[in-house]
Protein backbone atom coordinates (compact mmCIF):
# COMPACT_ATOMS: atom_id res chain seq x y z
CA UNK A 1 82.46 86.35 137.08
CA UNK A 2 85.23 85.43 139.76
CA UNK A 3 89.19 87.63 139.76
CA UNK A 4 90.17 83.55 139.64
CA UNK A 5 88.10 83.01 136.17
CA UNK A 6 89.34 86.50 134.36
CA UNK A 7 92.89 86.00 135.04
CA UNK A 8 94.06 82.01 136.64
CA UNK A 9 96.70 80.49 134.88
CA UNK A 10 95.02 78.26 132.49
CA UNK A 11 95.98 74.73 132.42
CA UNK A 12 94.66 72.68 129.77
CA UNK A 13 93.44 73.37 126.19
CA UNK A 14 89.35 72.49 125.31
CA UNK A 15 89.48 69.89 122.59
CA UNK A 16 85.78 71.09 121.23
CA UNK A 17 86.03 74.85 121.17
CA UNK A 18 84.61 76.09 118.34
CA UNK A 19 84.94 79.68 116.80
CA UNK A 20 81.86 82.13 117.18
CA UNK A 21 83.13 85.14 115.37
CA UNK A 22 84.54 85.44 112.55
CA UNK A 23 88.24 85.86 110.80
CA UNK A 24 89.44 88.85 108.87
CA UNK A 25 89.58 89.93 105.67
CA UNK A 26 92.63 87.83 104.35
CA UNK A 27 91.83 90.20 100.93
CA UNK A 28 93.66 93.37 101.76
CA UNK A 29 93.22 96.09 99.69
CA UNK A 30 96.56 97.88 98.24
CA UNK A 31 96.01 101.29 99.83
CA UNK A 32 96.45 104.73 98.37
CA UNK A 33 99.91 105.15 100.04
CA UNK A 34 102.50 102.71 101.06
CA UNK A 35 103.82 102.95 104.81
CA UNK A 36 107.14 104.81 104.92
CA UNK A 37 109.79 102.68 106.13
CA UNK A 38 109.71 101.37 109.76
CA UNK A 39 106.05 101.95 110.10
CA UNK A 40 103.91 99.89 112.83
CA UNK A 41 101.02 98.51 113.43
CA UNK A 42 100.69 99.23 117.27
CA UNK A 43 97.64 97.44 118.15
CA UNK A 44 97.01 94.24 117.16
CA UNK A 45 96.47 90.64 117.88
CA UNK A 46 97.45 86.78 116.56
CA UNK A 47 95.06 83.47 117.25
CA UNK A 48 95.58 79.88 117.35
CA UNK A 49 93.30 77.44 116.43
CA UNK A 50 90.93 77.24 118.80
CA UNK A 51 90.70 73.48 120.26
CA UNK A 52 94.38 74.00 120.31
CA UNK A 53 95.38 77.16 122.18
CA UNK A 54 94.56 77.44 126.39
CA UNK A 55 91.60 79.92 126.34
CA UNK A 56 90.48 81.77 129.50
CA UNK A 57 87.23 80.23 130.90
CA UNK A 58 85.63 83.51 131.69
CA UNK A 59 86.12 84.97 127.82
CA UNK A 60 83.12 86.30 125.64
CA UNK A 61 84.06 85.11 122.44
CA UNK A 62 86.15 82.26 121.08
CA UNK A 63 87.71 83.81 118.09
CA UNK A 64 88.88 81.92 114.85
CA UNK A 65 92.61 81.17 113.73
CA UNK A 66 94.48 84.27 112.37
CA UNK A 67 97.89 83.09 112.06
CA UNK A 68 101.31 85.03 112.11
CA UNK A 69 101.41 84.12 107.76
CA UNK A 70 98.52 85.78 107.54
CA UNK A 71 99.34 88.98 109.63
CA UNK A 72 102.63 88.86 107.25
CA UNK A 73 100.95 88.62 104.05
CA UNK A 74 98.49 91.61 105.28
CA UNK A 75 101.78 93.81 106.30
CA UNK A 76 103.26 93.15 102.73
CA UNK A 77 100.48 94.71 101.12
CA UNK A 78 100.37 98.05 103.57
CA UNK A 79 103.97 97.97 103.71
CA UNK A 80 103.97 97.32 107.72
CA UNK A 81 107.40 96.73 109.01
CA UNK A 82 107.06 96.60 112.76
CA UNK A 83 104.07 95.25 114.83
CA UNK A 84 103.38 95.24 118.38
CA UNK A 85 101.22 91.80 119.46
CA UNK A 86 98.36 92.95 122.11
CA UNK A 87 97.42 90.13 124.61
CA UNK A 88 93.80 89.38 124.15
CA UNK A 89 91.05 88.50 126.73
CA UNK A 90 90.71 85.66 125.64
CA UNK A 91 94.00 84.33 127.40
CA UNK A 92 93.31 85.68 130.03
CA UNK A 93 96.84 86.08 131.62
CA UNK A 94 98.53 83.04 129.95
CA UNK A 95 101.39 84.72 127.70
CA UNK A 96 102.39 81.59 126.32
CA UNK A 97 100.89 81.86 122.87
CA UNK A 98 101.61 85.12 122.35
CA UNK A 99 105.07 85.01 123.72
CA UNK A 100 106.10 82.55 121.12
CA UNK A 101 104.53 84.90 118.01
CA UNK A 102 106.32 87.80 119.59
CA UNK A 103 109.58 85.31 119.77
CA UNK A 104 108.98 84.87 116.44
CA UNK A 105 108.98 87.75 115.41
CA UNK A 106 112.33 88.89 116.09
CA UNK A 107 112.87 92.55 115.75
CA UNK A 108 110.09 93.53 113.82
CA UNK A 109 108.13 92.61 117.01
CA UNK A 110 107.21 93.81 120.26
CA UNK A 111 103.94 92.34 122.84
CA UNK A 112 101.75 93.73 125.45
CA UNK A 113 101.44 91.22 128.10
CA UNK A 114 98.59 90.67 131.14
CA UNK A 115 100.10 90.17 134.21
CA UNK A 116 99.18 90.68 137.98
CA UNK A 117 100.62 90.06 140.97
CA UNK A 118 101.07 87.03 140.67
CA UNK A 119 103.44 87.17 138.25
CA UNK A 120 107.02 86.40 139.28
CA UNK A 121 110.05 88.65 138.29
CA UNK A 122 111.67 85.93 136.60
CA UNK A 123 108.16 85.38 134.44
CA UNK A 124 108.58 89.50 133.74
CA UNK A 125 112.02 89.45 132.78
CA UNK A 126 111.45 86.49 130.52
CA UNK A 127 108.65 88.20 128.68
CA UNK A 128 110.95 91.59 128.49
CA UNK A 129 113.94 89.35 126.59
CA UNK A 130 111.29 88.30 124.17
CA UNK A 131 110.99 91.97 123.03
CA UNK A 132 107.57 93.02 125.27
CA UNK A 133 107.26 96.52 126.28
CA UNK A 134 104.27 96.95 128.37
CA UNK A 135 101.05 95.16 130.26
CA UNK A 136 97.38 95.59 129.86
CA UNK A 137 94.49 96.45 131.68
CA UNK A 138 91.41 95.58 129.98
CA UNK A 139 88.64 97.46 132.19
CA UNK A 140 85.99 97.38 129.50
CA UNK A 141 85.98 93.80 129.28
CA UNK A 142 86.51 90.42 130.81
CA UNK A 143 90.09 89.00 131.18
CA UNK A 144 91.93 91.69 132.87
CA UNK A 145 93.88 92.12 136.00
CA UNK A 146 91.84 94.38 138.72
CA UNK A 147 92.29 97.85 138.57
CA UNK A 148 93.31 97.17 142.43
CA UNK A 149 96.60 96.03 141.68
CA UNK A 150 97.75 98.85 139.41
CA UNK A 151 99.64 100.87 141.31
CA UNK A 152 101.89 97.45 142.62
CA UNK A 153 101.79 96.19 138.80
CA UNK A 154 103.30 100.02 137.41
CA UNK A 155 106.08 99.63 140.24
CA UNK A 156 107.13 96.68 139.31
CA UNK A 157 106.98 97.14 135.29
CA UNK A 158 108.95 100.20 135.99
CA UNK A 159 112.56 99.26 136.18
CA UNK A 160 112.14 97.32 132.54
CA UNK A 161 111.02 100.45 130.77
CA UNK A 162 107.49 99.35 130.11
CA UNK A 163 103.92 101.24 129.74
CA UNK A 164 100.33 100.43 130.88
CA UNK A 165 98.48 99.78 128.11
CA UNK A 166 94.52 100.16 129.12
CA UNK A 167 91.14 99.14 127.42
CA UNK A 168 88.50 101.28 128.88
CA UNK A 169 85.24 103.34 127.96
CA UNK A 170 86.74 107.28 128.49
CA UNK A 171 83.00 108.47 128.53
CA UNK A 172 82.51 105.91 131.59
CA UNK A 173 86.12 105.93 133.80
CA UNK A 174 88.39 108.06 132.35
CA UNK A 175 87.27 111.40 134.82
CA UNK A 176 87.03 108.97 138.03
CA UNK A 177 90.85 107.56 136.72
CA UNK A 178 92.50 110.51 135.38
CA UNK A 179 94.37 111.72 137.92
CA UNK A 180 95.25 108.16 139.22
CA UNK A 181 96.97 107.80 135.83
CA UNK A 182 98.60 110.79 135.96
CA UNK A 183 100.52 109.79 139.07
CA UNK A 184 101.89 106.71 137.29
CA UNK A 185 105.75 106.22 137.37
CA UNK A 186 105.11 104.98 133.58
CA UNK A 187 104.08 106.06 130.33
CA UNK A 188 100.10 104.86 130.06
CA UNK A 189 98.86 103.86 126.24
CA UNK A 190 95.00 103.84 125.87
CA UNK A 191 93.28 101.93 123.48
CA UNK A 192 90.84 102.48 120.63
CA UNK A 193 90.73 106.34 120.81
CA UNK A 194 89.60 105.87 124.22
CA UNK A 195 86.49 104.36 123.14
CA UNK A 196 84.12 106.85 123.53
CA UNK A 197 80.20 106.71 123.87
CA UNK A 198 78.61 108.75 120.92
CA UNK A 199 75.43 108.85 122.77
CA UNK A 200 76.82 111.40 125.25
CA UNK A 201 78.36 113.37 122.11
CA UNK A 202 81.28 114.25 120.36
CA UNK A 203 84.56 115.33 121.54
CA UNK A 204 83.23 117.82 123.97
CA UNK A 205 81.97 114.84 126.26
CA UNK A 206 83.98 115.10 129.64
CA UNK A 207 85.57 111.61 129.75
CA UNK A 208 86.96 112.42 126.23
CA UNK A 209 88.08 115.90 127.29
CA UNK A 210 89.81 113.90 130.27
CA UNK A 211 91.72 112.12 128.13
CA UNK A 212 92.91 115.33 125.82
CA UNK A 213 94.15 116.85 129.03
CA UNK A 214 96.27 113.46 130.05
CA UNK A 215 97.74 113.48 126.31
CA UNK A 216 99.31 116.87 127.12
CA UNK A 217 100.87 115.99 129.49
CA UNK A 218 103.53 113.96 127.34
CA UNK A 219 103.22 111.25 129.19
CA UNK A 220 99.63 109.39 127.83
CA UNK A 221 99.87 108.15 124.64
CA UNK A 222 96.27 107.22 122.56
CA UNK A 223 96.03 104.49 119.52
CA UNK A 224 94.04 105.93 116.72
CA UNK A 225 92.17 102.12 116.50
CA UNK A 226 89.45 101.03 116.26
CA UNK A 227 87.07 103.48 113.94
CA UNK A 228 84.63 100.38 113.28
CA UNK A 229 83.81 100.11 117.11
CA UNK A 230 82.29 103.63 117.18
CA UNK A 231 80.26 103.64 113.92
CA UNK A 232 79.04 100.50 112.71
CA UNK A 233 77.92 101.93 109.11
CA UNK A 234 81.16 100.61 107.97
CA UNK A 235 83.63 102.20 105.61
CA UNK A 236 84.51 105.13 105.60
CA UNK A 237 83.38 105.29 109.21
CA UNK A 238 82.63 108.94 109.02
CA UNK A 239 81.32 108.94 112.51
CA UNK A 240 84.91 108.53 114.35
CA UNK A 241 86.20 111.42 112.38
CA UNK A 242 85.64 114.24 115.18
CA UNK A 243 87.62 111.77 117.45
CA UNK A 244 90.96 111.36 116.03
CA UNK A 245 90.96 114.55 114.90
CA UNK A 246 91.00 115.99 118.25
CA UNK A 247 93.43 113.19 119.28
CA UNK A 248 95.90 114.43 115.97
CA UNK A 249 95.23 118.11 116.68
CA UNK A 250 95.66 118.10 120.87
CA UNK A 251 98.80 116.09 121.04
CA UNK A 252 100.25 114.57 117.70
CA UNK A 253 103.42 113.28 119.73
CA UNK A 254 101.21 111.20 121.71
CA UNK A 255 99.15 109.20 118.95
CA UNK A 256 100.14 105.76 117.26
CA UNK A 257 98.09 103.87 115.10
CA UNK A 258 96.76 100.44 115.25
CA UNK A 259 94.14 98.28 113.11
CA UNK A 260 93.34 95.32 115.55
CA UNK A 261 93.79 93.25 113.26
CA UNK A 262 92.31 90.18 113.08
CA UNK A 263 89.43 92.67 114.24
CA UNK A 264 87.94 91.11 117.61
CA UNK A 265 85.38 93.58 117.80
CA UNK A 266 82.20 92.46 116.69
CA UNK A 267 81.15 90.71 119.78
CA UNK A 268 78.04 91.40 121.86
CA UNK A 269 76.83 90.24 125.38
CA UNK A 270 74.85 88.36 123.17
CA UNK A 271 77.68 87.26 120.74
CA UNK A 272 75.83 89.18 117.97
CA UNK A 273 78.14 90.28 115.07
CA UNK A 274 77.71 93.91 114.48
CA UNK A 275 78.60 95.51 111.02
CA UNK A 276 80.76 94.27 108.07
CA UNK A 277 84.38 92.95 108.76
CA UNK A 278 86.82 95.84 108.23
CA UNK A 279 89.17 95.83 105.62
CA UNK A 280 92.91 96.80 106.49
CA UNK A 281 93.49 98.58 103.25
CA UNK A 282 90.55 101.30 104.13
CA UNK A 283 91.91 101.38 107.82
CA UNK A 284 95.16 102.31 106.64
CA UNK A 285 94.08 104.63 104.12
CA UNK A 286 91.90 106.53 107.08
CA UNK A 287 94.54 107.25 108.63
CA UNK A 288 95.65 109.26 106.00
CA UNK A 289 92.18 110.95 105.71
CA UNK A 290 93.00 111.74 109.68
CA UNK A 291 96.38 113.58 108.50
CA UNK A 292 95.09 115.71 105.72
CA UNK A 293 97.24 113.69 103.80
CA UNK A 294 100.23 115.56 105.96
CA UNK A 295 103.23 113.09 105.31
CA UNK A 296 105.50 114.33 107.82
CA UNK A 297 102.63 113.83 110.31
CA UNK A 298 101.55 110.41 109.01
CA UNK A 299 105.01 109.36 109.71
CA UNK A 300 105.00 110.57 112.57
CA UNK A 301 102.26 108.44 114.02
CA UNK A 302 103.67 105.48 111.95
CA UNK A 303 107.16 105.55 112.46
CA UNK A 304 108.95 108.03 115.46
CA UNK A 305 106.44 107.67 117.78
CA UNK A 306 106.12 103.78 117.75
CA UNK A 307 110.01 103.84 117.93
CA UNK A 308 110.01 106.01 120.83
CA UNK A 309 107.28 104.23 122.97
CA UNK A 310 107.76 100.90 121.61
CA UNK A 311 111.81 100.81 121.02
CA UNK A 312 112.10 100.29 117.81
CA UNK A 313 115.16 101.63 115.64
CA UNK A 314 114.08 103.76 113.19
């Protein structure tokens, strides 16, 4: 796959696309604890109808409709105030869908963005009115801007007070990267608890240690996302456990929490669905599990440190 097919402006819609995963669980179970006020859901994503929304030619899945009513009927339920809207790979770096749920949003919202170099200022400072604070770099799939280009992209992010968002395997980059990271002039967020390969072990494994270290230093921030994508038994996931722990226990200022909503992540070279569909009401309440059911620290993942990284008034 070409740089031009992960991340060219796409210019035209394809009439017959046709969904090959499925949506989520619109039945959202009322979970053992309401969010406190001015929680957020820091990782998540919105999708139009497929025949109707410009989808990057180079994606791996085509996913089905999961509409902004839907993401506000789930947040009634949990109690969600705030959410930030993650730019998915299959957009490639076309903004325009997600720029107008973000818009849409108002206040409650914030969105990650792709963007490379090619990018103008004026396309940046557009996106930053809107209410985004930060750009991705998806490394662990296709879709993303090259890894090449990050120092230029973090310079000129910079100046609008955004952070580097990154999808990547820990247990494959995250020793090679670390120190490149470190060096950034802006706060880095990494996705999915760094997504970790259990074959190499638990916690202990060096890309995962890696990314404990960056966490101390205050400025590396981790999403505790994403349970489902290291233990396909389903709920309650007890496989992830080890990993968010350590996340919680080595730097609790540094973790948010995110559900991925409408869940993307069931996709295989091979477009093979893997596991049951996630319900948000056990997500949520694992989070919990994750605190000891500590309240002050539950709302602190939930609610100051979202604010902080993501500007939102408490």
């Amino acid at each position: 796959m070409t740089k031009e097919m992960m991340t060219k402006e796409i210019d035209a819609v394809e009439p017959n696309a046709v969904a090959d995963i499925p949506g989520p669980d619109l039945n959202t179970k009322t979970p053992r604890r309401r969010a406190p006020a001015g929680a957020c859901d820091c990782h998540l994503h919105i999708f139009g109808k497929p025949n109707k929304v410009k989808l990057n030619p180079g994606r791996e899945y085509t996913p089905a409709e999961a509409d902004l009513e839907q993401l506000e009927a789930r947040n009634k339920v949990l109690g969600i105030d705030n959410v930030v809207v993650v730019q998915p790979s299959t957009y490639g770096i076309t903004n325009d869908f997600i720029y107008e749920q973000v818009q849409a949003l108002g206040e409650h919202g914030r969105g990650v963005a792709v963007t490379d170099l090619s990018m103008s200022y004026k396309d940046l400072e557009k996106l930053n009115e809107a209410g985004y604070q930060g750009t991705r770099f998806n490394v662990a799939a296709a879709g993303g801007t090259p890894l090449s280009e990050l120092g230029a992209v973090a310079e000129r992010i910079a100046p609008l007070g955004w952070n580097i968002q990154f999808f990547l395997q820990v247990s494959k980059s995250m020793v090679e990267l670390a120190d490149q990271i470190a060096k950034l002039p802006v706060p880095v967020v990494i996705d999915h608890m760094g997504a970790p390969d259990l074959s190499l072990g638990g916690p202990e494994q060096p890309g995962f240690q890696a990314l404990l270290n960056l966490m101390k230093g205050g400025n590396t921030y981790v999403k505790l996302c994403g349970a489902y994508r290291l233990d396909f038994s389903g709920n309650p996931w007890p496989t992830a456990d080890p990993f968010a722990r350590a996340l919680i226990e080595a730097a609790p200022d540094q973790c948010v929490w995110g559900s991925d909503w409408p869940h993307p992540y069931c996709v295989t070279s091979e477009k093979n669905v893997l596991g049951p569909m996630p319900n948000d009401g056990d997500l949520f309440d694992k989070l919990l599990d994750w605190c000891d059911n500590d309240e002050d620290l539950w709302k602190k993942i939930l609610v100051d440190n979202p604010s902080k990284l993501y500007d939102f008034n408490e």
